[in-house]
C-alpha atoms as a PDB file:
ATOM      1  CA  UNK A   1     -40.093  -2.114  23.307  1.00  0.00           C
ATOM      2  CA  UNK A   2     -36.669  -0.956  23.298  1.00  0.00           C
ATOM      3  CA  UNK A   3     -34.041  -3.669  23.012  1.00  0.00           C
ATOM      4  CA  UNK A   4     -31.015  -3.263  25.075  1.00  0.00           C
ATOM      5  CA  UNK A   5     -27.764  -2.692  23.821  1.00  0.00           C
ATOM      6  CA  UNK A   6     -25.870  -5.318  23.292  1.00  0.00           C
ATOM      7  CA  UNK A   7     -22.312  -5.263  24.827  1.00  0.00           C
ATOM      8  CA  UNK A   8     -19.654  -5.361  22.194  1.00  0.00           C
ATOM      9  CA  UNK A   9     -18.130  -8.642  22.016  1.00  0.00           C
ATOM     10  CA  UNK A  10     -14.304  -7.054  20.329  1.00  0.00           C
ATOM     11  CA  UNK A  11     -12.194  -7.948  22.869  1.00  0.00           C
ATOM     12  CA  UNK A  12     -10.361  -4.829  23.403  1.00  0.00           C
ATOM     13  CA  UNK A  13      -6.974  -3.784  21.723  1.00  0.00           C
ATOM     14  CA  UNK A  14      -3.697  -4.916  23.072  1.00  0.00           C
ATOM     15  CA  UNK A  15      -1.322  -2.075  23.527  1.00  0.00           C
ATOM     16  CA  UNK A  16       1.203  -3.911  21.208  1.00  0.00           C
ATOM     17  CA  UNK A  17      -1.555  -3.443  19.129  1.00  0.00           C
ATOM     18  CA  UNK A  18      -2.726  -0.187  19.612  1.00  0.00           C
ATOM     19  CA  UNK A  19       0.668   1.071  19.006  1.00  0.00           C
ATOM     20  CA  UNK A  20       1.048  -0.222  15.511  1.00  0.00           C
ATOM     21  CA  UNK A  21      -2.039   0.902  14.781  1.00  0.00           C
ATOM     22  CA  UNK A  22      -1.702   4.689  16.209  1.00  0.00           C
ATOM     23  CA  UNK A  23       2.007   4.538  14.311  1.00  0.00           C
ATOM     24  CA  UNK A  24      -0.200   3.098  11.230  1.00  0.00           C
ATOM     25  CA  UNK A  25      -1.940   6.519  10.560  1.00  0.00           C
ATOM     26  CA  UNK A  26       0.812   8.860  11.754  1.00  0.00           C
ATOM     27  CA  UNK A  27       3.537   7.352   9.304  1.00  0.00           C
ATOM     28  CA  UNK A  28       0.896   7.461   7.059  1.00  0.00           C
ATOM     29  CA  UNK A  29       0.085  10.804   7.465  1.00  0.00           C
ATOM     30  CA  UNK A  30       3.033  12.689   8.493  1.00  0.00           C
ATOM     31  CA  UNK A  31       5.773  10.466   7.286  1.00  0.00           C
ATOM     32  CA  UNK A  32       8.014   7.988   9.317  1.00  0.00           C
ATOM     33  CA  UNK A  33      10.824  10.141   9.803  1.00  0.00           C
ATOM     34  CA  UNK A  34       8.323  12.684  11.006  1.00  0.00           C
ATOM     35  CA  UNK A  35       6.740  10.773  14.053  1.00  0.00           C
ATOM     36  CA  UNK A  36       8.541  10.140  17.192  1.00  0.00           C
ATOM     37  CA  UNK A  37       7.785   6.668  19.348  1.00  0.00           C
ATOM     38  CA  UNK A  38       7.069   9.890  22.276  1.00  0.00           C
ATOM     39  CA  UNK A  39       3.932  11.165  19.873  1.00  0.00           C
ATOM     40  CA  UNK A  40       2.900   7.251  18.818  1.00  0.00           C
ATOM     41  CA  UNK A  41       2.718   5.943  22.558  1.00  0.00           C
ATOM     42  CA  UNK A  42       1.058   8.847  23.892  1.00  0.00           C
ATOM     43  CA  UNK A  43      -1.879   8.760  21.326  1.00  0.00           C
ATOM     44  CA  UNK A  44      -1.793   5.109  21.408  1.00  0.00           C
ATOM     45  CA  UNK A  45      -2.490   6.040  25.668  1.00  0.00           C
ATOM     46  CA  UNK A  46       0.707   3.429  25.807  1.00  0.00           C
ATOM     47  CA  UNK A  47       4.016   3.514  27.576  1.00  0.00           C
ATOM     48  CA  UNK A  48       7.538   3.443  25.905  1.00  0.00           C
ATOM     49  CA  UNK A  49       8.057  -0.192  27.419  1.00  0.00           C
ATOM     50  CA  UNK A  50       5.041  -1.607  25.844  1.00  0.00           C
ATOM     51  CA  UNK A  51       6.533  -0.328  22.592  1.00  0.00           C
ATOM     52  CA  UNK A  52       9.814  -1.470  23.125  1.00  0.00           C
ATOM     53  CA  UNK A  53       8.553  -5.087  24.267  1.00  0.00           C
ATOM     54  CA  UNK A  54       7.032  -5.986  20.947  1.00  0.00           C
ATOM     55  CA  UNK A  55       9.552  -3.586  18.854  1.00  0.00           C
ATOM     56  CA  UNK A  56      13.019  -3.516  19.293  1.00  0.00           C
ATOM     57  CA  UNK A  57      12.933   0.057  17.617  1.00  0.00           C
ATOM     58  CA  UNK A  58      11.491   2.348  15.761  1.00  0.00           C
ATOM     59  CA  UNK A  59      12.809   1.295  12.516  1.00  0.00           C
ATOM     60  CA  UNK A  60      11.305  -2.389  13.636  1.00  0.00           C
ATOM     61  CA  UNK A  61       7.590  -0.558  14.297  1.00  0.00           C
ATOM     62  CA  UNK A  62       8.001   0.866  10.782  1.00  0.00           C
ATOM     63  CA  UNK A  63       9.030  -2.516   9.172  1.00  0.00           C
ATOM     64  CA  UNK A  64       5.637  -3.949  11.193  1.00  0.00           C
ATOM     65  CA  UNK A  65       3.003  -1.503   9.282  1.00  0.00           C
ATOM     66  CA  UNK A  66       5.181  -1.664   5.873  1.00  0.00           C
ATOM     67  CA  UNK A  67       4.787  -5.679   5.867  1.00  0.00           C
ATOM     68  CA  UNK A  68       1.003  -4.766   7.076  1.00  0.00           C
ATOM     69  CA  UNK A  69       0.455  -2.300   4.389  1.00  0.00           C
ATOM     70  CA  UNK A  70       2.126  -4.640   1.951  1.00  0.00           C
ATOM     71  CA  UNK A  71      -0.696  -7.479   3.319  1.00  0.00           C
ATOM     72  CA  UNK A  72      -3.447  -4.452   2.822  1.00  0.00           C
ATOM     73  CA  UNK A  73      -2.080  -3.848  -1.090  1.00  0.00           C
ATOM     74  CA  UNK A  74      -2.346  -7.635  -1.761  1.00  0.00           C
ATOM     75  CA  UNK A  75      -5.952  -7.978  -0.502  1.00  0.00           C
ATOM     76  CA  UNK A  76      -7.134  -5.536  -2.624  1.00  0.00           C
ATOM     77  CA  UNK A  77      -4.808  -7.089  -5.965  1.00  0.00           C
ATOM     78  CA  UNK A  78      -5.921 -10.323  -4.807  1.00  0.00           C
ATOM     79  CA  UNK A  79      -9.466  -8.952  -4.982  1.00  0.00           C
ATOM     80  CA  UNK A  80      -9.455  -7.560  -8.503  1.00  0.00           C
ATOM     81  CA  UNK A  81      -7.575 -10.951  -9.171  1.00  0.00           C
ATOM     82  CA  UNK A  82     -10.509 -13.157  -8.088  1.00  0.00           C
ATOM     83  CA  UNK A  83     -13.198 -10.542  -9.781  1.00  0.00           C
ATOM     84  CA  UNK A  84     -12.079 -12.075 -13.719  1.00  0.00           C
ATOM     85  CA  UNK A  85     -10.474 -15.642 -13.357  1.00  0.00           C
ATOM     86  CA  UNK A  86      -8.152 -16.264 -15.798  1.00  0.00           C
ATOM     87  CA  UNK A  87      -8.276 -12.588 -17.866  1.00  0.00           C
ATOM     88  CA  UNK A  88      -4.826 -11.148 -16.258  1.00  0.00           C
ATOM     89  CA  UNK A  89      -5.520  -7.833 -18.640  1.00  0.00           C
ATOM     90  CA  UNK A  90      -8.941  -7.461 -16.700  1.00  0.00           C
ATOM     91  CA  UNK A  91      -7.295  -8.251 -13.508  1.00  0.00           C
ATOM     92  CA  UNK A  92      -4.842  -5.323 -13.406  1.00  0.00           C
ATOM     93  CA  UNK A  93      -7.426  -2.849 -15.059  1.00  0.00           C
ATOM     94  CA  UNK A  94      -9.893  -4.065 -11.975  1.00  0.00           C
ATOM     95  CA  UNK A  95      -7.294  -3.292  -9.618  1.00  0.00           C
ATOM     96  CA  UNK A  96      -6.090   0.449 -10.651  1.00  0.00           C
ATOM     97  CA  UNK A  97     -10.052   1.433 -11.001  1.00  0.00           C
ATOM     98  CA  UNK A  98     -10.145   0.368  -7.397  1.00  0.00           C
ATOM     99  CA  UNK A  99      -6.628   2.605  -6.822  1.00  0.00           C
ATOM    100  CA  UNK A 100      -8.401   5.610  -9.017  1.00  0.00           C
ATOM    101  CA  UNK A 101     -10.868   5.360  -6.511  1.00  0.00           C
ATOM    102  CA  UNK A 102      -9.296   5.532  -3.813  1.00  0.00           C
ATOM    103  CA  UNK A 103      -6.596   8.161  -4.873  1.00  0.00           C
ATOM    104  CA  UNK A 104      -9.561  10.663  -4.938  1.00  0.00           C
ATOM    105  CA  UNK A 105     -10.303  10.711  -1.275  1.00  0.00           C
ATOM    106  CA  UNK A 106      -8.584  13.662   0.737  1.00  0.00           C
ATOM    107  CA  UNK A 107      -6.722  11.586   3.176  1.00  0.00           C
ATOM    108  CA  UNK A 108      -5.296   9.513   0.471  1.00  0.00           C
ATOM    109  CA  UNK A 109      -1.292   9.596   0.527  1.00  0.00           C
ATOM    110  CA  UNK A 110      -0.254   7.200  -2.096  1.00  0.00           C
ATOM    111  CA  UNK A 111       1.503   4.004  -1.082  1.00  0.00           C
ATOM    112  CA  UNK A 112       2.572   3.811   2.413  1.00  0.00           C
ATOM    113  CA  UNK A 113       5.972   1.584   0.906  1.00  0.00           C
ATOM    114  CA  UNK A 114       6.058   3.726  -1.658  1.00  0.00           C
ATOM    115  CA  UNK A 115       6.431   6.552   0.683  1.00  0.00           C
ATOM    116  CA  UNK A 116       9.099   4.778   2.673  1.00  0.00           C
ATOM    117  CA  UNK A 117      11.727   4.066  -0.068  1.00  0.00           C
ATOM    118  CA  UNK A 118      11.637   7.535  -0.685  1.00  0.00           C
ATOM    119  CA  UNK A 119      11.982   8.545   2.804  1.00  0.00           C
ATOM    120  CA  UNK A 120      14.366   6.461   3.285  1.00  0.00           C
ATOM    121  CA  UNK A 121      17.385   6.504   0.458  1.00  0.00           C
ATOM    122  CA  UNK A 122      20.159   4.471   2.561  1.00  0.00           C
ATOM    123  CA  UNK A 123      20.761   0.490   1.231  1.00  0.00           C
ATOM    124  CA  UNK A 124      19.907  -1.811   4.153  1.00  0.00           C
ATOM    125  CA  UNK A 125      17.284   0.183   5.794  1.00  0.00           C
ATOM    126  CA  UNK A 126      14.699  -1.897   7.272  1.00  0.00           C
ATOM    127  CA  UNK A 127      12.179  -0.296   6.076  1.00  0.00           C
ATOM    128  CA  UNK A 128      13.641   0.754   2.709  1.00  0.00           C
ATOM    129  CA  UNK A 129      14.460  -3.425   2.861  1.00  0.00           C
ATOM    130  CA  UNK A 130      10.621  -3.805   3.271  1.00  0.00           C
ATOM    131  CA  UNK A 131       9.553  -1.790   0.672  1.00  0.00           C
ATOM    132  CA  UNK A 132      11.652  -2.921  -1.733  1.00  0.00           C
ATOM    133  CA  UNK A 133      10.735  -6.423  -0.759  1.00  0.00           C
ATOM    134  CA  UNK A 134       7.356  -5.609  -1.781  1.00  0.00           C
ATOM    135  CA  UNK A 135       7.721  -3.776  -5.113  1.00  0.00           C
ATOM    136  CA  UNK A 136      10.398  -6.824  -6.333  1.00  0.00           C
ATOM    137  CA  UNK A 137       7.197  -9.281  -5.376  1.00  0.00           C
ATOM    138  CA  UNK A 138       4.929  -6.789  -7.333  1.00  0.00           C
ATOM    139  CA  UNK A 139       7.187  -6.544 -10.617  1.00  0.00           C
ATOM    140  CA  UNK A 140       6.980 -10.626 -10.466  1.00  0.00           C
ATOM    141  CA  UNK A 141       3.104 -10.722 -10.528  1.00  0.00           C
ATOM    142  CA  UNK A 142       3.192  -8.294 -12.949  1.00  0.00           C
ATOM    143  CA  UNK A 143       5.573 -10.243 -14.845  1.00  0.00           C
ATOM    144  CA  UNK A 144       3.350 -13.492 -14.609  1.00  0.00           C
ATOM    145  CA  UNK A 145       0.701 -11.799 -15.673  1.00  0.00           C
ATOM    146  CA  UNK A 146       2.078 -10.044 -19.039  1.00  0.00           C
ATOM    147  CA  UNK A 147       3.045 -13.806 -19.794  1.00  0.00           C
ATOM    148  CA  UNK A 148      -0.041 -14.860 -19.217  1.00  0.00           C
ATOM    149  CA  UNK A 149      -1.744 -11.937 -21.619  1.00  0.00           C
ATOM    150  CA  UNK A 150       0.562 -13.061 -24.135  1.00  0.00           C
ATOM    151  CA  UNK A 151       3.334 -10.232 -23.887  1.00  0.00           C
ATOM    152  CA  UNK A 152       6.278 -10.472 -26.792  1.00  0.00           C
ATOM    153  CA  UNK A 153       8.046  -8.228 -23.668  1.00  0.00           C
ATOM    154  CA  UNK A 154       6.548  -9.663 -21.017  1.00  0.00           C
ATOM    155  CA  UNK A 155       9.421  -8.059 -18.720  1.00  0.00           C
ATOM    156  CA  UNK A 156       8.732  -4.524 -20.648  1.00  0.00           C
ATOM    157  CA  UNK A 157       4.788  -4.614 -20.570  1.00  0.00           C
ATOM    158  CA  UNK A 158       5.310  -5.794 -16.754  1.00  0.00           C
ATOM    159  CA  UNK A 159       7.904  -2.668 -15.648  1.00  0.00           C
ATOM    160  CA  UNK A 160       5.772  -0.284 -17.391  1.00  0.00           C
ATOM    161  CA  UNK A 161       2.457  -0.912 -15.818  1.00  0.00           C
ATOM    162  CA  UNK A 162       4.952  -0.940 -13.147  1.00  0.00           C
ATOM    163  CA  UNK A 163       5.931   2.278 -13.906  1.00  0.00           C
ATOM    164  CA  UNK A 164       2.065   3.279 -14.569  1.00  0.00           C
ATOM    165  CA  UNK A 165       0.991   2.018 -10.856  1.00  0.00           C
ATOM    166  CA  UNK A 166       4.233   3.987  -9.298  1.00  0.00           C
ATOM    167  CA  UNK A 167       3.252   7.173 -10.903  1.00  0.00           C
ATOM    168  CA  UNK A 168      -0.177   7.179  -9.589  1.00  0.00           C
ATOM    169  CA  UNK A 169       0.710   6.670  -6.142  1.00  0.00           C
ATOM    170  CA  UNK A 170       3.002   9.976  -6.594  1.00  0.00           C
ATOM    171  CA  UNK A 171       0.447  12.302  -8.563  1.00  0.00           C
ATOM    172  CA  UNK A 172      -2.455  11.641  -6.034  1.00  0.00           C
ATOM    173  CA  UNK A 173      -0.206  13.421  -3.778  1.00  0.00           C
ATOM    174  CA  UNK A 174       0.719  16.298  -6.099  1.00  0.00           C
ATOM    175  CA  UNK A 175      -2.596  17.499  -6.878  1.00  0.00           C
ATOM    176  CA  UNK A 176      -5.381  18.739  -4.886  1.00  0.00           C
ATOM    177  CA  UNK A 177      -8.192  18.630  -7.154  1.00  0.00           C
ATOM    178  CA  UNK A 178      -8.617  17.322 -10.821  1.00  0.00           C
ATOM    179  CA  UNK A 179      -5.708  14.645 -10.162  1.00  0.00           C
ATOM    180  CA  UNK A 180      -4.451  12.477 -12.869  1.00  0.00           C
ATOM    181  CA  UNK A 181      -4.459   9.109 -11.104  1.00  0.00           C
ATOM    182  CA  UNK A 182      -8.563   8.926 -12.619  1.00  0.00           C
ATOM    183  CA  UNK A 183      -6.798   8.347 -16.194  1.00  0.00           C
ATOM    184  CA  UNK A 184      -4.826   5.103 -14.712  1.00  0.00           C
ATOM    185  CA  UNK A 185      -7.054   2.106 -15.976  1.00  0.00           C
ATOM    186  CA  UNK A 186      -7.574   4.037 -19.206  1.00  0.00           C
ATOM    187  CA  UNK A 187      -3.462   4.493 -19.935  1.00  0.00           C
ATOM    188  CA  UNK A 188      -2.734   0.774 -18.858  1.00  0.00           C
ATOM    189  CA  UNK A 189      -5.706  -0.694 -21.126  1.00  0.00           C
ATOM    190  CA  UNK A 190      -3.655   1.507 -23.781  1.00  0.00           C
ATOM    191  CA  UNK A 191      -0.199   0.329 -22.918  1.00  0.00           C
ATOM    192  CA  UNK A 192      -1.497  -2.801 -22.927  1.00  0.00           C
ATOM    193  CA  UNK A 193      -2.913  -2.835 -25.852  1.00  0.00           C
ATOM    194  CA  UNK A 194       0.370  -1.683 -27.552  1.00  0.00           C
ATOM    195  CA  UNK A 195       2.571  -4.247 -25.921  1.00  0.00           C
ATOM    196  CA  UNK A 196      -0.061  -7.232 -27.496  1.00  0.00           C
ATOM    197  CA  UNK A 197      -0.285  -5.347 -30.814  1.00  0.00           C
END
């Protein structure tokens, strides 16, 4: 016998949320700058007003899937965090295998904050104000955890693994095939290494 189907119990999407989540992959893909709110509502199958009820603008849409793609990075760091308890060295090394990963696939675009700081040079910018947010709460962790793997330079072991993660956001993007971002766990074990030495 043949079981019926069972009706799916998601209660469907708000359009407040359909709209972040339709600007979601067109920022992502196309750049902020790039998208207009007349492309994101009429994919989302929204109205203007529905935007404009939740967002106040555009640059207050973009700030929404920053602080959600900020939420989306720390999952995944929280993640690798959790996999070794108290080894911070294995904890970052977890983290940019799972980023080597993931820079392989063809849709992958870097960092969506990332991607906004660059897009958007001015001081002040909300979303250039969200991004940064982000990367100064990043450098801190990173910080923490040099201190924690017993760092002379904490501070210098922290900004260059900074620098390390930074890097491969950018290179997944430059290259097509064969891309450099698959050598990231191996160069921060190394710089690591040398910073404990």
């Amino acid at each position: 016998m043949i079981e019926p189907k069972k009706p799916d119990t998601a209660p469907p999407l708000r359009a407040a949320d359909k709209i972040r989540e339709t600007a979601k992959e067109l920022f992502y893909r196309d750049g902020i700058r790039a998208v207009g709110v007349d492309e994101i509502v009429a994919k989302a199958g929204a109205t203007k007003p529905s935007l404009y009820r939740t967002y106040k603008s555009k640059d207050e849409l973009a700030a929404a899937v920053l602080r959600e793609g900020a939420d989306t990075f720390w999952s995944r760091f929280d993640a690798a965090v959790a996999e070794h308890p108290g080894d911070p060295r294995a904890q970052v090394l977890a983290y940019l295998e799972g980023l080597a990963q993931r820079a392989v696939q063809d849709d992958y675009r870097g960092c969506p904050l990332s991607n906004a700081a660059v897009e958007y040079p001015e001081r002040g910018h909300l979303a250039r104000a969200t991004a940064q947010e982000h990367k100064a709460d990043l450098r801190e962790r990173l910080r923490g955890m040099a201190t924690e793997m017993g760092a002379d330079d904490a501070n210098g072991l922290a900004d260059a693994l900074l620098l390390l993660i930074e890097g491969a956001f950018l290179t997944s993007q430059l290259f097509d095939e064969d891309r450099p971002t698959a050598e990231v766990a191996r160069a921060a074990a190394k710089l690591i290494d040398a910073y404990l030495a």
